[in-house]
N, C-alpha and C. Protein backbone atom coordinates (compact mmCIF):
# COMPACT_ATOMS: atom_id res chain seq x y z
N UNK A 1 0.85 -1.19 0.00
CA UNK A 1 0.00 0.00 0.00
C UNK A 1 0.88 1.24 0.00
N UNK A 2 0.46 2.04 -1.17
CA UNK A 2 1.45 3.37 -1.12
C UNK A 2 0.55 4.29 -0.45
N UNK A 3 1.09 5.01 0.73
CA UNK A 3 0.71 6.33 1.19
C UNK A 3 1.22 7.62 0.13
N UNK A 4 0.37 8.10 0.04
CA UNK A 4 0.03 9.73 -0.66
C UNK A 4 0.83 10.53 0.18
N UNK A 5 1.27 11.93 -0.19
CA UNK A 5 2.01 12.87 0.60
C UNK A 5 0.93 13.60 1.77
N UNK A 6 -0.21 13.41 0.73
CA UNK A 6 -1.68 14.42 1.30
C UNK A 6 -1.75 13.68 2.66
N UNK A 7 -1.81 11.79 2.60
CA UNK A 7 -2.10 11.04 3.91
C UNK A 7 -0.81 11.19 4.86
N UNK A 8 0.27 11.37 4.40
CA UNK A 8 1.33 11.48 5.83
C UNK A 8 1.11 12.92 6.26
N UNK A 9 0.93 14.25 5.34
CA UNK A 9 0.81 15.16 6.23
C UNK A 9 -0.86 15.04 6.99
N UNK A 10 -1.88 14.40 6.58
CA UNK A 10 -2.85 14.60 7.87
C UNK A 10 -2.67 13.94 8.76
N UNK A 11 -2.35 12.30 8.50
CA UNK A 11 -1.59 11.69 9.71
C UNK A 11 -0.32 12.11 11.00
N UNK A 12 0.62 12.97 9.92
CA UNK A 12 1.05 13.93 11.13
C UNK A 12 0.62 15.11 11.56
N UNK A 13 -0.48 15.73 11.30
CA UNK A 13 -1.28 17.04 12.16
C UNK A 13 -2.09 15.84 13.13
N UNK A 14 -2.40 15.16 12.57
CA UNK A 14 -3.57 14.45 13.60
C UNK A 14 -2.36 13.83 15.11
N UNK A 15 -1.63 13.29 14.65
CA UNK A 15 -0.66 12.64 15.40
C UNK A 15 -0.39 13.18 16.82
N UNK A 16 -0.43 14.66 16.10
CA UNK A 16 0.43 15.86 16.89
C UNK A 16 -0.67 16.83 17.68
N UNK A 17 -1.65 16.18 17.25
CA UNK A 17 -3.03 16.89 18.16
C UNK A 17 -3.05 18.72 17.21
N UNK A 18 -2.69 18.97 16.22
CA UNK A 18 -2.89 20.06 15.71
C UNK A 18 -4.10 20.82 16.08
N UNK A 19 -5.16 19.72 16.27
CA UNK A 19 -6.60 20.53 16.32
C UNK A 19 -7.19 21.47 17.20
N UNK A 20 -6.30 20.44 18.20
CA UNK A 20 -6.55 21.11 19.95
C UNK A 20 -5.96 22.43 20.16
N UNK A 21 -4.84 22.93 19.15
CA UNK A 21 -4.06 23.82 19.24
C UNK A 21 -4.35 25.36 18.68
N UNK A 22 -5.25 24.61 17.75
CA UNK A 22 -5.65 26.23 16.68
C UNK A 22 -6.01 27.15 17.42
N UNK A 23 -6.80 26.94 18.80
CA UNK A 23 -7.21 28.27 18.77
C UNK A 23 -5.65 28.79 19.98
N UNK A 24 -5.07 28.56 20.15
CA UNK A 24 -4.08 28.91 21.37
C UNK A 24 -3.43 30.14 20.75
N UNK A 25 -2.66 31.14 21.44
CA UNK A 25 -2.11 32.14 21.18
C UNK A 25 -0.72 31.95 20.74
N UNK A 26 -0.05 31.01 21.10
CA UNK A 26 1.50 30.83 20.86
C UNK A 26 1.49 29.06 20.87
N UNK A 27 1.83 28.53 19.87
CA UNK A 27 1.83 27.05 19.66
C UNK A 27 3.61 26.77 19.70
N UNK A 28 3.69 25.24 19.63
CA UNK A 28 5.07 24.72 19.44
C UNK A 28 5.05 25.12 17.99
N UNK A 29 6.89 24.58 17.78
CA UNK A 29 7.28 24.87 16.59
C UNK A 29 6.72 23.55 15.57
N UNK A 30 6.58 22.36 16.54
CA UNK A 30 5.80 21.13 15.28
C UNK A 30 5.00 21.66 14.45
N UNK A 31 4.02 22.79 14.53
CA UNK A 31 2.90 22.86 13.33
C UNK A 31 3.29 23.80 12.29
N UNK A 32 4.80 24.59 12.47
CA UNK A 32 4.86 25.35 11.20
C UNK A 32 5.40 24.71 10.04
N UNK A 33 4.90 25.30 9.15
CA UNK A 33 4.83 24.87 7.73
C UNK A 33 6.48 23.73 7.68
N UNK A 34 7.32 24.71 7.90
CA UNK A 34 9.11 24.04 7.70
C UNK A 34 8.93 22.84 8.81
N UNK A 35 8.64 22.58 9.89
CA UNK A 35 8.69 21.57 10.58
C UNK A 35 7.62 20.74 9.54
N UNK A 36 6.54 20.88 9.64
CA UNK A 36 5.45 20.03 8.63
C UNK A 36 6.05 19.05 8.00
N UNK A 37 6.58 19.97 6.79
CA UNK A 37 7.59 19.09 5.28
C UNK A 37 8.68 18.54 5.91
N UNK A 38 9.64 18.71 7.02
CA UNK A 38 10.60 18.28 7.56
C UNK A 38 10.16 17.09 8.09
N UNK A 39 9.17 16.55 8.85
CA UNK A 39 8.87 15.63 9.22
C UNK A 39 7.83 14.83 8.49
N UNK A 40 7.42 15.09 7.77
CA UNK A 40 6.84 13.73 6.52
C UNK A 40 7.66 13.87 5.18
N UNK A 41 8.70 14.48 5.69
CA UNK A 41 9.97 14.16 4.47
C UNK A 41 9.64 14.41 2.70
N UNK A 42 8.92 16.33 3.11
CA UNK A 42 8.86 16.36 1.76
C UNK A 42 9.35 17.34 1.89
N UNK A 43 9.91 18.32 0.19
CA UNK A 43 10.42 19.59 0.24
C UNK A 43 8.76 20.79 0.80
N UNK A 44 9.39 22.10 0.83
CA UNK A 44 8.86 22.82 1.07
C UNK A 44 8.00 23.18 0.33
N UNK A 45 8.56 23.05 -1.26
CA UNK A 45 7.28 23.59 -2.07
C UNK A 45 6.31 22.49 -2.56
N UNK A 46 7.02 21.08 -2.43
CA UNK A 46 5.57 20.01 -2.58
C UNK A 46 4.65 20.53 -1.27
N UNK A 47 5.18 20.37 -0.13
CA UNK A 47 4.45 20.93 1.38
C UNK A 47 3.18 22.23 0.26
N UNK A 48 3.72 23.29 0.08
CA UNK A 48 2.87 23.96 -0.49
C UNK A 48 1.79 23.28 -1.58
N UNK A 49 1.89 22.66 -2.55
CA UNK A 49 1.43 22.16 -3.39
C UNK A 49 0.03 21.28 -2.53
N UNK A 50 0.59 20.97 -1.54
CA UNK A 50 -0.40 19.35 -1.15
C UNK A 50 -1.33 20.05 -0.25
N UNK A 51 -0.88 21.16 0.66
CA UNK A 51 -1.53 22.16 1.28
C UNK A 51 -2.72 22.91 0.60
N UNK A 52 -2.59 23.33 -1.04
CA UNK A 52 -3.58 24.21 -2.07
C UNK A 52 -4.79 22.61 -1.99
N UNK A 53 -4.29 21.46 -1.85
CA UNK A 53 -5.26 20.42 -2.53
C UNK A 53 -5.80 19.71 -1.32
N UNK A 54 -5.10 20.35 0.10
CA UNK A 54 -6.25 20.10 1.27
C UNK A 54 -6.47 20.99 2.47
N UNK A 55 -7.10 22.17 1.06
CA UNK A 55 -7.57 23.28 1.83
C UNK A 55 -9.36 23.41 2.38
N UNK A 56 -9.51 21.59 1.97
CA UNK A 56 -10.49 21.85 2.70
C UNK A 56 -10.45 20.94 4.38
N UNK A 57 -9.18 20.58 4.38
CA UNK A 57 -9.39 19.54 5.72
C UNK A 57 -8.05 19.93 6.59
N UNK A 58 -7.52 21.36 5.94
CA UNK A 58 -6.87 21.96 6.84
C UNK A 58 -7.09 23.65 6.73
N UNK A 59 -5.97 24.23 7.98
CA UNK A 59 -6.09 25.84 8.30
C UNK A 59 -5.22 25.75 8.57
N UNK A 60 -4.62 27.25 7.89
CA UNK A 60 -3.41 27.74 8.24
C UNK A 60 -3.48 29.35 8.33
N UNK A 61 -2.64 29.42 9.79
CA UNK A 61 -3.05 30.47 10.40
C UNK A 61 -1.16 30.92 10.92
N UNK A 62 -1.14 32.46 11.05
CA UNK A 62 -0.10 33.01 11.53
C UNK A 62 -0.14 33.04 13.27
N UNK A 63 1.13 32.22 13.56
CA UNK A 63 1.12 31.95 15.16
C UNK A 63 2.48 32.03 15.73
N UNK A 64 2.26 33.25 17.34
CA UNK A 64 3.67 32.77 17.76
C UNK A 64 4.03 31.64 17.83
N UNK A 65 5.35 31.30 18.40
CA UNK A 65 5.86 29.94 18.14
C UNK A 65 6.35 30.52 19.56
N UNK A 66 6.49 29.34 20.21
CA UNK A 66 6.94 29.47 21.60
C UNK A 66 8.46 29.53 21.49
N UNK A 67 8.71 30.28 22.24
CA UNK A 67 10.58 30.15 22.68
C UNK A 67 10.76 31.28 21.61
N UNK A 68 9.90 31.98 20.94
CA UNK A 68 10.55 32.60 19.59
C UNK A 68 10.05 34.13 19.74
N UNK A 69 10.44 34.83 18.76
CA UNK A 69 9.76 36.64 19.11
C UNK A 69 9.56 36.49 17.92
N UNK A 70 9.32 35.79 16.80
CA UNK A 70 8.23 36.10 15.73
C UNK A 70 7.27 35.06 15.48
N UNK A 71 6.31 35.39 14.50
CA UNK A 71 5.12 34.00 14.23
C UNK A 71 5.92 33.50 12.80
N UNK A 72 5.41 32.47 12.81
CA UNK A 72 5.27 32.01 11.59
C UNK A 72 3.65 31.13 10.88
N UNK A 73 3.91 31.05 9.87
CA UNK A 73 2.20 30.25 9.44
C UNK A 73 2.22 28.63 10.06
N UNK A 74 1.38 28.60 10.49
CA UNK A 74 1.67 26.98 10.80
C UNK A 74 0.01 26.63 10.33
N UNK A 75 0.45 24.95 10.14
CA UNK A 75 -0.79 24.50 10.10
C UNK A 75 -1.56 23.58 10.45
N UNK A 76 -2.57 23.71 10.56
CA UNK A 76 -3.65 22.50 11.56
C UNK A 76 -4.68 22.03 11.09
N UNK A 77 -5.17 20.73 11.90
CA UNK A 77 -6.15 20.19 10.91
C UNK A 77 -7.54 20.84 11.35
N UNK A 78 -8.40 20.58 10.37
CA UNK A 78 -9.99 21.27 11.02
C UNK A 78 -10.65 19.93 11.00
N UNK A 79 -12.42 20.48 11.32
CA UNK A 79 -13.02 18.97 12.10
C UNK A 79 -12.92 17.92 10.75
N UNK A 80 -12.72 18.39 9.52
CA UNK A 80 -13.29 17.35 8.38
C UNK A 80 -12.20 16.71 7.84
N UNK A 81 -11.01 17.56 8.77
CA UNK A 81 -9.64 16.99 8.37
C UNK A 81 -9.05 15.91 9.54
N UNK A 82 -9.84 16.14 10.39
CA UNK A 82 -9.57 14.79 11.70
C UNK A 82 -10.71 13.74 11.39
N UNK A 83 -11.76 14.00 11.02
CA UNK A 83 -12.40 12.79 10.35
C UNK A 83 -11.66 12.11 9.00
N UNK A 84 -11.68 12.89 8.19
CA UNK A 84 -10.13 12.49 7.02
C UNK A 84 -9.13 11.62 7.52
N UNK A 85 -8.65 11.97 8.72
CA UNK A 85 -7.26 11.42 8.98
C UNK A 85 -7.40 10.22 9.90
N UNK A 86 -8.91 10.20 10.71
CA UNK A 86 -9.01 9.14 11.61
C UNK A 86 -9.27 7.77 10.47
N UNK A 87 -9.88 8.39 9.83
CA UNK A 87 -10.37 7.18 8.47
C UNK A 87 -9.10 6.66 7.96
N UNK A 88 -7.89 7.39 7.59
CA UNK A 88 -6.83 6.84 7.06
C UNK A 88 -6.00 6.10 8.26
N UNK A 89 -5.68 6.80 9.37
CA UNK A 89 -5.72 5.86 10.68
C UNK A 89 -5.87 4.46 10.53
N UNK A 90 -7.39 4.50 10.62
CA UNK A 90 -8.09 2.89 10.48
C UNK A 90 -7.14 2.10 9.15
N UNK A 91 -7.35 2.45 8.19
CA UNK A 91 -6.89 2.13 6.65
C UNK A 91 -5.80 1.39 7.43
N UNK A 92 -4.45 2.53 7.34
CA UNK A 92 -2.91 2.35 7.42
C UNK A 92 -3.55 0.87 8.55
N UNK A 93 -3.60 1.34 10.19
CA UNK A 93 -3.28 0.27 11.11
C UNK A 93 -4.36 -1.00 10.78
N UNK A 94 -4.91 -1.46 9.89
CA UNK A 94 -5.64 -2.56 9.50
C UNK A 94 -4.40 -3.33 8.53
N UNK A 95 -3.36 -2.51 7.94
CA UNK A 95 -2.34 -3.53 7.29
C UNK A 95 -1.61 -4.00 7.73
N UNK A 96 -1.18 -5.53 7.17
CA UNK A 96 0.07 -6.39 7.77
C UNK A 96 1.22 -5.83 7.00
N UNK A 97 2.48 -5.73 7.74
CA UNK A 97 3.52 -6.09 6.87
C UNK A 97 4.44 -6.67 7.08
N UNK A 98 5.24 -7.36 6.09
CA UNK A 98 6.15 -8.34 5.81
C UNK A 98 7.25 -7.48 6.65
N UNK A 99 8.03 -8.53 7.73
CA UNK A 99 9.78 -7.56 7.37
C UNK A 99 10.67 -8.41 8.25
N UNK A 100 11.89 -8.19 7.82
CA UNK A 100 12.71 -9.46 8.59
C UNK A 100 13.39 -8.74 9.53
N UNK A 101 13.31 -9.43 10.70
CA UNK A 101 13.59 -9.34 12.19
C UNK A 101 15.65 -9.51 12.10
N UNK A 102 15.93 -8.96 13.48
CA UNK A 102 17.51 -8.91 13.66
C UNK A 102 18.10 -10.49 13.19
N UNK A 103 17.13 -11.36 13.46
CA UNK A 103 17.94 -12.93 13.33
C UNK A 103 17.68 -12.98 11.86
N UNK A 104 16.98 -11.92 10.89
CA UNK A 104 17.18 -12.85 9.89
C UNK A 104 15.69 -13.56 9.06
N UNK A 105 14.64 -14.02 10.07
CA UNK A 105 13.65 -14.14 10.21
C UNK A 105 12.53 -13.55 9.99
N UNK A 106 11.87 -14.24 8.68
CA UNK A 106 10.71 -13.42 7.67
C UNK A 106 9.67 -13.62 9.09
N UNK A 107 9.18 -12.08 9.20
CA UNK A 107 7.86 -12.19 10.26
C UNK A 107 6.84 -11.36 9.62
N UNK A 108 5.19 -11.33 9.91
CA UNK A 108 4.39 -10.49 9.64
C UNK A 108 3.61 -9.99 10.81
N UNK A 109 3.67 -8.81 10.57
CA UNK A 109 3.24 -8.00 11.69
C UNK A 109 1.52 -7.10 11.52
């Protein structure tokens, strides 16, 4: 099963509790845009690209960043984007996969 770029970044806003966060005045640095693409291991401007095509199951909003004296845009999921992501949730953890253990040993997990 290939994951989409669109499913690792809602899987990591959801992961990271993004939702709970939107309305706060000063968030961590996990939800800005550069952390985002840094941690589902895409460049910055696919990050942009995948962001225009799930602008309906996310928000992005200008926020301090804690520890910091400026904001940056970060972004979070909204309610149709945590239903989105709980669904892919289910998907992903319903698969087995194949992989061989330290001894060597084909296992499925």
């Amino acid at each position: 099963m290939e994951i989409g770029a669109q499913d690792v970044i809602l899987l990591y806003l959801y992961e990271t509790h993004s939702f709970e966060s939107l309305t706060e005045e000063e968030v961590p640095s996990t939800f800005t845009k550069d952390a985002v693409a840094l941690r589902c291991g895409i460049n910055r401007s696919e990050l942009e690209n995948q962001l225009t095509d799930l602008k309906k199951d996310v928000v992005i909003r200008k926020k301090r960043i804690s520890r910091r004296k400026v904001a940056s845009e970060c972004v979070f999921l909204n309610s149709k984007g945590v239903v989105r992501a709980k669904g892919i949730m289910a998907v992903v953890s319903e698969k087995r996969v194949d992989f061989v253990d330290e001894r060597g040993e084909r296992r499925n997990m």
